[in-house]
C-alpha atoms as a PDB file:
ATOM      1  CA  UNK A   1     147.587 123.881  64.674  1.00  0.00           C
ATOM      2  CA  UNK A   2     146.915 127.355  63.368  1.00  0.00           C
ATOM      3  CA  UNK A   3     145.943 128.617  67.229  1.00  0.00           C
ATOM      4  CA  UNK A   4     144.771 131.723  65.379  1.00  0.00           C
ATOM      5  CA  UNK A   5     141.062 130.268  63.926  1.00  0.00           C
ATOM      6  CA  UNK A   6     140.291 129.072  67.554  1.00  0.00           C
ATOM      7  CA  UNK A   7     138.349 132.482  68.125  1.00  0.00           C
ATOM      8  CA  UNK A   8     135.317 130.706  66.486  1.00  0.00           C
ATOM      9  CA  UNK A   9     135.448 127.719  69.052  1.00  0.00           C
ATOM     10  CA  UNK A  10     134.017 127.737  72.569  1.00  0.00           C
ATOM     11  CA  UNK A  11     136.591 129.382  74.821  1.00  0.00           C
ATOM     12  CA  UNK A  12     138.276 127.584  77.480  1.00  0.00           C
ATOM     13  CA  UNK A  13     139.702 128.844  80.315  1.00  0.00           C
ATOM     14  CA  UNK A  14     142.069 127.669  83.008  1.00  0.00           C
ATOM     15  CA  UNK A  15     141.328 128.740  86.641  1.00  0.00           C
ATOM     16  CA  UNK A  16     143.849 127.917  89.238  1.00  0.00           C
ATOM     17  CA  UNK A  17     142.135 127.365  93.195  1.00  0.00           C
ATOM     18  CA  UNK A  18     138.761 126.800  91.434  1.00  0.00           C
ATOM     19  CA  UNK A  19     137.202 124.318  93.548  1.00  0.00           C
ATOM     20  CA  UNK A  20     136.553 127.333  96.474  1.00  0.00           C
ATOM     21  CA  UNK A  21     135.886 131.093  97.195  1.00  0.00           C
ATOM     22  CA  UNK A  22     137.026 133.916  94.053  1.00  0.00           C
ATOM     23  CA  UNK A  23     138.073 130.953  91.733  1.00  0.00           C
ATOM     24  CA  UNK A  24     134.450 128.514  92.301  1.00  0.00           C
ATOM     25  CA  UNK A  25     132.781 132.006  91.791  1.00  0.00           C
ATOM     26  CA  UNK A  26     134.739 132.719  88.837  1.00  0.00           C
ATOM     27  CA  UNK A  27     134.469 129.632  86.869  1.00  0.00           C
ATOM     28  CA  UNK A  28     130.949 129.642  87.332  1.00  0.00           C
ATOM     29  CA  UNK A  29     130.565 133.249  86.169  1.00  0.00           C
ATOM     30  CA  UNK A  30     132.534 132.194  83.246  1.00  0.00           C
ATOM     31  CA  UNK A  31     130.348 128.845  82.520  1.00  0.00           C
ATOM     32  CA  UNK A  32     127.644 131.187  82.470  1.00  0.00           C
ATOM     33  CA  UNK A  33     129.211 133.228  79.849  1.00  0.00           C
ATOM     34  CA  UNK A  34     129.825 130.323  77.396  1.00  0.00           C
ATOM     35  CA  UNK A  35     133.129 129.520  78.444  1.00  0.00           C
ATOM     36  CA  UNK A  36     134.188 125.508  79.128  1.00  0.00           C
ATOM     37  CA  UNK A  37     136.779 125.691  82.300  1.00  0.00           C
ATOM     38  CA  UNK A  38     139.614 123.656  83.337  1.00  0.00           C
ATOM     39  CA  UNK A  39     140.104 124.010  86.927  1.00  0.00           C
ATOM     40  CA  UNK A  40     142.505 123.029  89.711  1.00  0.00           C
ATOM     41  CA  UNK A  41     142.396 122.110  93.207  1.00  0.00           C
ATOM     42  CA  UNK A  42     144.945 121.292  95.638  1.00  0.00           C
ATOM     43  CA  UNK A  43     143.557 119.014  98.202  1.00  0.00           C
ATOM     44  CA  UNK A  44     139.981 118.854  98.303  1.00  0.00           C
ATOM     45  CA  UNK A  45     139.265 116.383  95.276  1.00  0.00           C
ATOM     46  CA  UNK A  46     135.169 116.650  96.442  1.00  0.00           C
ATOM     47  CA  UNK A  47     135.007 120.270  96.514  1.00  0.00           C
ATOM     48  CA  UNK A  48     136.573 120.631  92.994  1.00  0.00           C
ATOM     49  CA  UNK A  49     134.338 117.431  91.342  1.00  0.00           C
ATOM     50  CA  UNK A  50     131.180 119.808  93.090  1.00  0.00           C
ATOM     51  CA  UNK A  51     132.277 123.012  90.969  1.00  0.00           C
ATOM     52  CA  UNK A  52     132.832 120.080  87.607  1.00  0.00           C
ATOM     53  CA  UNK A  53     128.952 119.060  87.982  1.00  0.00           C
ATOM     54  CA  UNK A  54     127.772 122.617  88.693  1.00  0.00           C
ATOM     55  CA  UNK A  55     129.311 123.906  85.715  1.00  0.00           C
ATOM     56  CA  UNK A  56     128.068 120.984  83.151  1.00  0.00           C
ATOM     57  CA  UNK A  57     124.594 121.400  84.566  1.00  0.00           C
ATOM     58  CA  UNK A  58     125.324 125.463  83.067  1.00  0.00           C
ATOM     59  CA  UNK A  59     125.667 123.342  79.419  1.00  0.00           C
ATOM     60  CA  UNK A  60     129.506 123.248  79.800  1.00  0.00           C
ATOM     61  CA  UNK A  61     132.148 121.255  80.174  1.00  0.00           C
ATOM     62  CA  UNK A  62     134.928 121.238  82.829  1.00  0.00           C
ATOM     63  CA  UNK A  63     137.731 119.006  84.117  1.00  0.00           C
ATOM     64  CA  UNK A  64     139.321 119.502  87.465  1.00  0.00           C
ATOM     65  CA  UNK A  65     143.107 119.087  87.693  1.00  0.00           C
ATOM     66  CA  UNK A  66     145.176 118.754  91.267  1.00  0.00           C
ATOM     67  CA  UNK A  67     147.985 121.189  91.565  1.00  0.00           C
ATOM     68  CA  UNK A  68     150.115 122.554  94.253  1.00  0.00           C
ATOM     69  CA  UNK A  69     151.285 126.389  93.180  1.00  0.00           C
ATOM     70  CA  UNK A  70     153.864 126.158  95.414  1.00  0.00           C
ATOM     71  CA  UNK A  71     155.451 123.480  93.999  1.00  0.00           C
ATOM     72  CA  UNK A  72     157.566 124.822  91.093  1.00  0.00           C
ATOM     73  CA  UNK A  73     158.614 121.283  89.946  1.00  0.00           C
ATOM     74  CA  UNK A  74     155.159 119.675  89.325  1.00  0.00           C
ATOM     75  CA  UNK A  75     154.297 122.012  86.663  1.00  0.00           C
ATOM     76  CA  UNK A  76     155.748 120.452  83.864  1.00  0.00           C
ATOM     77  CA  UNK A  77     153.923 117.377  84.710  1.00  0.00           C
ATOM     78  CA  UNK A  78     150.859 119.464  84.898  1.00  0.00           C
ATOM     79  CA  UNK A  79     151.297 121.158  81.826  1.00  0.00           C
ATOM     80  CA  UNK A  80     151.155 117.503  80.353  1.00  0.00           C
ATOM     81  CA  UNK A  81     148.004 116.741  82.457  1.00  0.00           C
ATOM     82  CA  UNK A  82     146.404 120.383  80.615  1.00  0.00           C
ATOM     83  CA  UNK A  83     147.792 118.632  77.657  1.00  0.00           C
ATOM     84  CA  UNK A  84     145.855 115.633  77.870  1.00  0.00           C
ATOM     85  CA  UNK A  85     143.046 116.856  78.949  1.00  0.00           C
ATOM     86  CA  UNK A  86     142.793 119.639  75.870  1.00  0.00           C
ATOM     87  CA  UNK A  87     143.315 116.551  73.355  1.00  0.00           C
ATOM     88  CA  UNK A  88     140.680 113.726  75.021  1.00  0.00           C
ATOM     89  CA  UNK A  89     137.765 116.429  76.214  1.00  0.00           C
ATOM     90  CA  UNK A  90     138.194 118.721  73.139  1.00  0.00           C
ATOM     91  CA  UNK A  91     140.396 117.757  70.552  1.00  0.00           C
ATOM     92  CA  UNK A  92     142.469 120.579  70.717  1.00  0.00           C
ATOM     93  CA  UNK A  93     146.008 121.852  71.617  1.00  0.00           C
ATOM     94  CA  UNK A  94     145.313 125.611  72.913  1.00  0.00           C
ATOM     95  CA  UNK A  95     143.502 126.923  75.726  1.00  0.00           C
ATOM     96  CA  UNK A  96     142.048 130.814  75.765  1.00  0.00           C
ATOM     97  CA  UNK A  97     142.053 132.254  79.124  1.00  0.00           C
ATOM     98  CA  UNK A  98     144.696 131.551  82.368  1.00  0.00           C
ATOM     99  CA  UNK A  99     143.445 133.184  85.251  1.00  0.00           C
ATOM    100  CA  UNK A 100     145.923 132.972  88.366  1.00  0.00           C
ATOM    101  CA  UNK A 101     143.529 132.759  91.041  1.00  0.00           C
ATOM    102  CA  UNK A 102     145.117 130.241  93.356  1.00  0.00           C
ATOM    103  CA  UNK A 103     146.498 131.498  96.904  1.00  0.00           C
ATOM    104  CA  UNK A 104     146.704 131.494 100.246  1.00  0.00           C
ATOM    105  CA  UNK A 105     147.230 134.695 102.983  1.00  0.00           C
ATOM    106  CA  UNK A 106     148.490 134.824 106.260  1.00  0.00           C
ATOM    107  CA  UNK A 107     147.440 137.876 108.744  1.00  0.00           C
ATOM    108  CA  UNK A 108     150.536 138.623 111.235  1.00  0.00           C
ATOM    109  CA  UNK A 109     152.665 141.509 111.528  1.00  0.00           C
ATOM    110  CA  UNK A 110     155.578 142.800 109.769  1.00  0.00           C
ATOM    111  CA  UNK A 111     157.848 142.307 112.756  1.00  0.00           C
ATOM    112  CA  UNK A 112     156.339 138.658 113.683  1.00  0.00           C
ATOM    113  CA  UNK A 113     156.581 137.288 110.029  1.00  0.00           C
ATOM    114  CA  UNK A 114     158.913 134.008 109.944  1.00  0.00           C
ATOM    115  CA  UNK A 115     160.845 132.832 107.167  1.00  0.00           C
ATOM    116  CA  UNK A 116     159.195 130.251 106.453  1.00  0.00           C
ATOM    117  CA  UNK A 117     156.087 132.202 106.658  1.00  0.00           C
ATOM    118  CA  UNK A 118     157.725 134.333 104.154  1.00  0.00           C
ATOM    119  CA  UNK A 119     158.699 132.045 101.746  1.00  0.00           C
ATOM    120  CA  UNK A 120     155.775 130.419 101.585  1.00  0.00           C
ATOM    121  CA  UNK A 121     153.969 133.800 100.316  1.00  0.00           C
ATOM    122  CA  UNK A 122     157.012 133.678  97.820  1.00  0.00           C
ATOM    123  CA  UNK A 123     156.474 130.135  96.909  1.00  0.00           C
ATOM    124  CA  UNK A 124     152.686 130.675  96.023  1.00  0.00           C
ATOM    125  CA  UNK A 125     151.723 133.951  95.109  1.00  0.00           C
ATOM    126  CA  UNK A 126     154.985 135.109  93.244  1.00  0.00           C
ATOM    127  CA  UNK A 127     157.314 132.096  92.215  1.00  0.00           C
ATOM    128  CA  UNK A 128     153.782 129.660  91.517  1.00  0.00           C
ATOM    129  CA  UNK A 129     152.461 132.421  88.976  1.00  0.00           C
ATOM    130  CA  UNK A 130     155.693 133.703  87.185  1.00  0.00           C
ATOM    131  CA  UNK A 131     156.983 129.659  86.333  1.00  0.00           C
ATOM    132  CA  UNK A 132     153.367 128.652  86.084  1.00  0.00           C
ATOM    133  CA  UNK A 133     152.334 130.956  83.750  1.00  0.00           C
ATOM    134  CA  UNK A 134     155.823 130.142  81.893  1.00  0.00           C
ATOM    135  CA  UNK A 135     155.237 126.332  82.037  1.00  0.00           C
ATOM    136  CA  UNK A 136     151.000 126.988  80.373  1.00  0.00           C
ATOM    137  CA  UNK A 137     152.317 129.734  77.827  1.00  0.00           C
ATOM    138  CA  UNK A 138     153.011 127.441  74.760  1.00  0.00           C
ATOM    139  CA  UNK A 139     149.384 126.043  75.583  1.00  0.00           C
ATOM    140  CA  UNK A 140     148.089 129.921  75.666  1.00  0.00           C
ATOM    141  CA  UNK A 141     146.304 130.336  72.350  1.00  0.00           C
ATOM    142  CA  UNK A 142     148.046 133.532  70.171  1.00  0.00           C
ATOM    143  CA  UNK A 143     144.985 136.155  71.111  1.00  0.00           C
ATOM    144  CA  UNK A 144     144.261 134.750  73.995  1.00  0.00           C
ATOM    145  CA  UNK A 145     144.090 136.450  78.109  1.00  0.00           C
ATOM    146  CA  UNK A 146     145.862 136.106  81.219  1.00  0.00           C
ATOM    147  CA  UNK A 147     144.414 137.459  84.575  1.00  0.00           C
ATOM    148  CA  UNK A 148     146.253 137.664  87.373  1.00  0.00           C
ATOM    149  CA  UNK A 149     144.699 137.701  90.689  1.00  0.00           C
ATOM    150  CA  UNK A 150     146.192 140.643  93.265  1.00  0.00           C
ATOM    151  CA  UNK A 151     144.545 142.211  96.372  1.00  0.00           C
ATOM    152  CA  UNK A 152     143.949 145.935  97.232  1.00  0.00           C
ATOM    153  CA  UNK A 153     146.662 145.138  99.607  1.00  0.00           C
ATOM    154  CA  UNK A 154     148.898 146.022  96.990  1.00  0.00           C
ATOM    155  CA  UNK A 155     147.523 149.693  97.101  1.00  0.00           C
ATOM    156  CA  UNK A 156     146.903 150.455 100.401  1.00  0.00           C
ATOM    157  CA  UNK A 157     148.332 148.831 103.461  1.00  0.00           C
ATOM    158  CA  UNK A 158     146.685 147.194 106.479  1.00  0.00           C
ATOM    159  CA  UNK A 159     148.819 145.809 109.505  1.00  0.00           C
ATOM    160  CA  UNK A 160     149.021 142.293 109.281  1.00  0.00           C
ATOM    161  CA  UNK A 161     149.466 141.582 105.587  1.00  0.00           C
ATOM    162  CA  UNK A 162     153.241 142.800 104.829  1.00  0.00           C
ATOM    163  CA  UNK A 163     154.295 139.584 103.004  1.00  0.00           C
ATOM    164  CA  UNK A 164     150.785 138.981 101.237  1.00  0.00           C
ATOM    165  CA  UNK A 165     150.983 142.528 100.082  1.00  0.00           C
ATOM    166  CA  UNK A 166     154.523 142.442  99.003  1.00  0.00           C
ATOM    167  CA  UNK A 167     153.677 139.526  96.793  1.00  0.00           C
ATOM    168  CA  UNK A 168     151.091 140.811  95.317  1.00  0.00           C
ATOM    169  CA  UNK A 169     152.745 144.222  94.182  1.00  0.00           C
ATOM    170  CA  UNK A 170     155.290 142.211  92.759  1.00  0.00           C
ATOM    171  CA  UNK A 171     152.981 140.414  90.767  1.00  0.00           C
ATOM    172  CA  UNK A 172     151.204 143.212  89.491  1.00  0.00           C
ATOM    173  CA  UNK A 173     154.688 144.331  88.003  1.00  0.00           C
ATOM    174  CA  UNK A 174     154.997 141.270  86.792  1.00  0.00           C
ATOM    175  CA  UNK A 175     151.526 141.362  84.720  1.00  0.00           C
ATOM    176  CA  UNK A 176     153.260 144.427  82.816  1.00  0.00           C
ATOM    177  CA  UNK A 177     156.176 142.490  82.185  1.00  0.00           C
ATOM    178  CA  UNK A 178     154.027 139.729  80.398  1.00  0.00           C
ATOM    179  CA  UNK A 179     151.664 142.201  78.870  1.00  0.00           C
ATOM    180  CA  UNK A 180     154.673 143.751  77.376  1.00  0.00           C
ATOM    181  CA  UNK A 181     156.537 140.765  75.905  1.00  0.00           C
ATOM    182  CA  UNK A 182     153.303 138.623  75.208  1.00  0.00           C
ATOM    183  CA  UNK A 183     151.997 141.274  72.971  1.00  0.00           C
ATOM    184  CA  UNK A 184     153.975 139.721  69.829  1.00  0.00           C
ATOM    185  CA  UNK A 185     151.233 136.537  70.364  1.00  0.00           C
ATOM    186  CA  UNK A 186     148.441 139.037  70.991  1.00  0.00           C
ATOM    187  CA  UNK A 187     147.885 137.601  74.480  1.00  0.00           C
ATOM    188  CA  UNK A 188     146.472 140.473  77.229  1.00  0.00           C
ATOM    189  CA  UNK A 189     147.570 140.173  80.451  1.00  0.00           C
ATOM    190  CA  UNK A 190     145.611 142.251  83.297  1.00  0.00           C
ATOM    191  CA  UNK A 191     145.376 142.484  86.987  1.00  0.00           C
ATOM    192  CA  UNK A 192     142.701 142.085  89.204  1.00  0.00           C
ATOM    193  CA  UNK A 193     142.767 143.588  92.720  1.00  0.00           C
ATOM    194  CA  UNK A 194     139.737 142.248  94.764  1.00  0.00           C
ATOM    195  CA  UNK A 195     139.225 144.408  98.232  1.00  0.00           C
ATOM    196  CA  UNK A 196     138.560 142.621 101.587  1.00  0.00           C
ATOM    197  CA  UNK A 197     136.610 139.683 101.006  1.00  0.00           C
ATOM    198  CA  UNK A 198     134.117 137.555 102.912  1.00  0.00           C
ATOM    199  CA  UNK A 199     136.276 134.090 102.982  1.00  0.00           C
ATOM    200  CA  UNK A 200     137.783 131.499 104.950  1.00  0.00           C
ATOM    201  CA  UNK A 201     141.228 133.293 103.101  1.00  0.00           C
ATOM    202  CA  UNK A 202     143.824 134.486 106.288  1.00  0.00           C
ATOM    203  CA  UNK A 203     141.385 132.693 108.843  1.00  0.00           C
ATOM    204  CA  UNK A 204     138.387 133.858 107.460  1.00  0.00           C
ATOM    205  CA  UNK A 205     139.944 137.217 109.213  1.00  0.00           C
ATOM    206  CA  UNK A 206     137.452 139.400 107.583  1.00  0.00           C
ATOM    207  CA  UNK A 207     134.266 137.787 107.296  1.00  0.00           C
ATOM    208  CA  UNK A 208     134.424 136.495 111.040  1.00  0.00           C
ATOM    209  CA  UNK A 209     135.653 139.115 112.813  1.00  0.00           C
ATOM    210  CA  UNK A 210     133.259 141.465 113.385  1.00  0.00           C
ATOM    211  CA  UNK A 211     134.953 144.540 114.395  1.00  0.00           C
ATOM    212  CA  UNK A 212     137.487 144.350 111.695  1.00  0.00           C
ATOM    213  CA  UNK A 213     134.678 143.715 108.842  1.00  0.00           C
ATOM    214  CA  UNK A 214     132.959 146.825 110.337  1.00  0.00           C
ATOM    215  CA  UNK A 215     135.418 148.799 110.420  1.00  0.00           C
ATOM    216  CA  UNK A 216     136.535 147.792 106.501  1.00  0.00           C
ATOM    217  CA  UNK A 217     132.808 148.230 105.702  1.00  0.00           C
ATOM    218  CA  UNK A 218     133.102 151.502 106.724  1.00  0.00           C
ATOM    219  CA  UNK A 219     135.928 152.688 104.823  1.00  0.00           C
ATOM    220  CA  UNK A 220     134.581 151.480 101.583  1.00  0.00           C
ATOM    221  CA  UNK A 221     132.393 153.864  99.577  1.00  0.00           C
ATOM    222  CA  UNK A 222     129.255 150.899  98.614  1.00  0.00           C
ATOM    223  CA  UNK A 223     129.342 150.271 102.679  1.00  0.00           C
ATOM    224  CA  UNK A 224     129.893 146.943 102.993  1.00  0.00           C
ATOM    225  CA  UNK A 225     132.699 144.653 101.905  1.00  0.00           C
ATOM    226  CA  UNK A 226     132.521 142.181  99.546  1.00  0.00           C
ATOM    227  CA  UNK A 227     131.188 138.139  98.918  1.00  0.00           C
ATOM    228  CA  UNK A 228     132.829 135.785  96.272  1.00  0.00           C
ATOM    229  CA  UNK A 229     129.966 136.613  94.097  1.00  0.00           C
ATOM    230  CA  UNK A 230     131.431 140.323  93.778  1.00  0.00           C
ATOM    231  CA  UNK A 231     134.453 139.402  91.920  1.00  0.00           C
ATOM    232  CA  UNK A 232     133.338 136.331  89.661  1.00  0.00           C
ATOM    233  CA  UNK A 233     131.633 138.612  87.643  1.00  0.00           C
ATOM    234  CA  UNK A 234     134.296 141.049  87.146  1.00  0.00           C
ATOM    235  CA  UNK A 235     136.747 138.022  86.315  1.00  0.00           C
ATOM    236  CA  UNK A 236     134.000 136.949  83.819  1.00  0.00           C
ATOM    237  CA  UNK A 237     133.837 140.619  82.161  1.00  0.00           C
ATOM    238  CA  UNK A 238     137.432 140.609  81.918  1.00  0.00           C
ATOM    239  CA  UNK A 239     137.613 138.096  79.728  1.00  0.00           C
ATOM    240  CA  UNK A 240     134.831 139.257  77.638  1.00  0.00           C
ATOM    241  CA  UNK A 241     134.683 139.326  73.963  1.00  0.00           C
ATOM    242  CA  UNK A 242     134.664 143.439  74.325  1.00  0.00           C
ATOM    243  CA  UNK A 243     137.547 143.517  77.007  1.00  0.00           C
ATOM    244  CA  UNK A 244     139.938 142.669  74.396  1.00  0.00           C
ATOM    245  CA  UNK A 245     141.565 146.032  74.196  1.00  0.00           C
ATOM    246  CA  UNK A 246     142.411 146.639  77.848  1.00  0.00           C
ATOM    247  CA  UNK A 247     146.038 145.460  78.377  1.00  0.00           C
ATOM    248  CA  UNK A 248     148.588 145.840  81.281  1.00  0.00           C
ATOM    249  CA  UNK A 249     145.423 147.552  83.914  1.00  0.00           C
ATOM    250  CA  UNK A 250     144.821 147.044  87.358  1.00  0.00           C
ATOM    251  CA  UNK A 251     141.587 146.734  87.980  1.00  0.00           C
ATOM    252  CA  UNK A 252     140.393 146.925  91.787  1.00  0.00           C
ATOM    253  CA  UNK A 253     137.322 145.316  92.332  1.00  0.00           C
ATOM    254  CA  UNK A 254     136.738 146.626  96.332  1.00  0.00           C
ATOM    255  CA  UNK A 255     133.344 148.873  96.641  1.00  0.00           C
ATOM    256  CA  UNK A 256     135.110 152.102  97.061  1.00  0.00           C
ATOM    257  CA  UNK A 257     137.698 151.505  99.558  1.00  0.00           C
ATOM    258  CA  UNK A 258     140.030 154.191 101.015  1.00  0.00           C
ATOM    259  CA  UNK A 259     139.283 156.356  98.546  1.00  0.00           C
END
């Protein structure tokens, strides 16, 4: 298939950790925008099917996929599952837009950080999106977008979040890396760095405790921090039609933070 005449379709995007928080908010924003969504979910089959009927009520169409990012070895079989799903909902072989959402944090400090805590930042927030991404890139239509998900952790530090920010930086260099050899095929890859976030991510650490989110709130230049519904629509107007020439950019998406 000549991926190249797909710009004329509807766009279809693939959202990993869709079924909650940033990624529900983000597929939603994109539905809105005209764009059909593939999206995952991990455990929480009711939660994803939710985000499936939401999104065909916007006019669009959506299938939800399970997938574990930090297990390495399903993704070829997922791949196959994207696969199948491209060919029976829409009769086609490419999708547009990969947006590596999916994660998980942890808030402890540097010096009480495990191994196994460790690896399992590794596992999911570095290892998932570099052999994810690689496993999805022959399904990544040439002209196409990838936007990977980072944290203003990666800028600034907080105690607590050593491993989660570690990942993260790496993965920012990694979205240079890909920007850089992916530019042959025309495919943009950018970062997205949300600030604190009002979530059940790290034990809901920010939105329930109070002194913390006051304290963040009062750091950041907009006064508050932010909801889900904050960073959904930057996703969205990343992927744009008129984004197209932004490539290899970190955009934080925090309010003003620690500025």
């Amino acid at each position: 298939m000549n991926t190249t005449t797909q710009t004329t379709a509807t766009p279809i995007a693939l959202v990993t950790g869709g079924s909650r928080g940033l990624g529900r908010n983000a597929a939603l924003k994109l539905a809105a925008q005209g764009v059909d969504v593939i999206l995952t979910y991990r455990s929480q089959r009711a939660e994803a099917d939710a985000v499936v009927a939401e999104i065909a009520a916007l006019g669009r169409r959506a299938v939800a996929l399970q997938l574990d990012v930090a297990n390495s070895r399903s993704f070829a079989g997922f791949a196959a599952q994207v696969h199948e799903s491209l060919q029976g909902v829409w009769q086609r072989e490419r999708f547009d837009y990969l947006v590596n959402n999916a994660g998980t944090g942890i808030h402890v400090s540097f010096a009480d950080t495990s191994e196994a805590q460790f690896d399992e930042m590794v596992n999911i927030h570095l290892k998932g999106v570099f052999f994810l991404t690689q496993a999805l890139l022959p399904q990544i239509a040439d002209g196409g977008r990838i936007l990977n998900v980072s944290s203003g952790l990666a800028r600034f530090a907080i105690p607590g979040f050593a491993a989660y920010g570690t990942m993260k930086a790496a993965v920012e260099m990694l979205t240079r890396y890909l920007a850089k050899e992916l530019g042959a095929r025309r495919i943009t890859v950018n970062v997205v760095a949300p600030g604190p976030i009002e979530t059940d991510f790290g034990g809901g650490v920010v939105r329930d405790n109070a002194s913390m989110n006051a304290q963040l709130a009062a750091q950041t230049a907009l006064g508050r921090v932010g909801v889900p519904d904050d960073i959904g629509g930057v996703i969205a107007s990343l992927l744009s039609p008129g984004m197209g020439w932004v490539n290899a950019q970190r955009v934080e998406a925090s309010g003003g933070i620690f500025l």
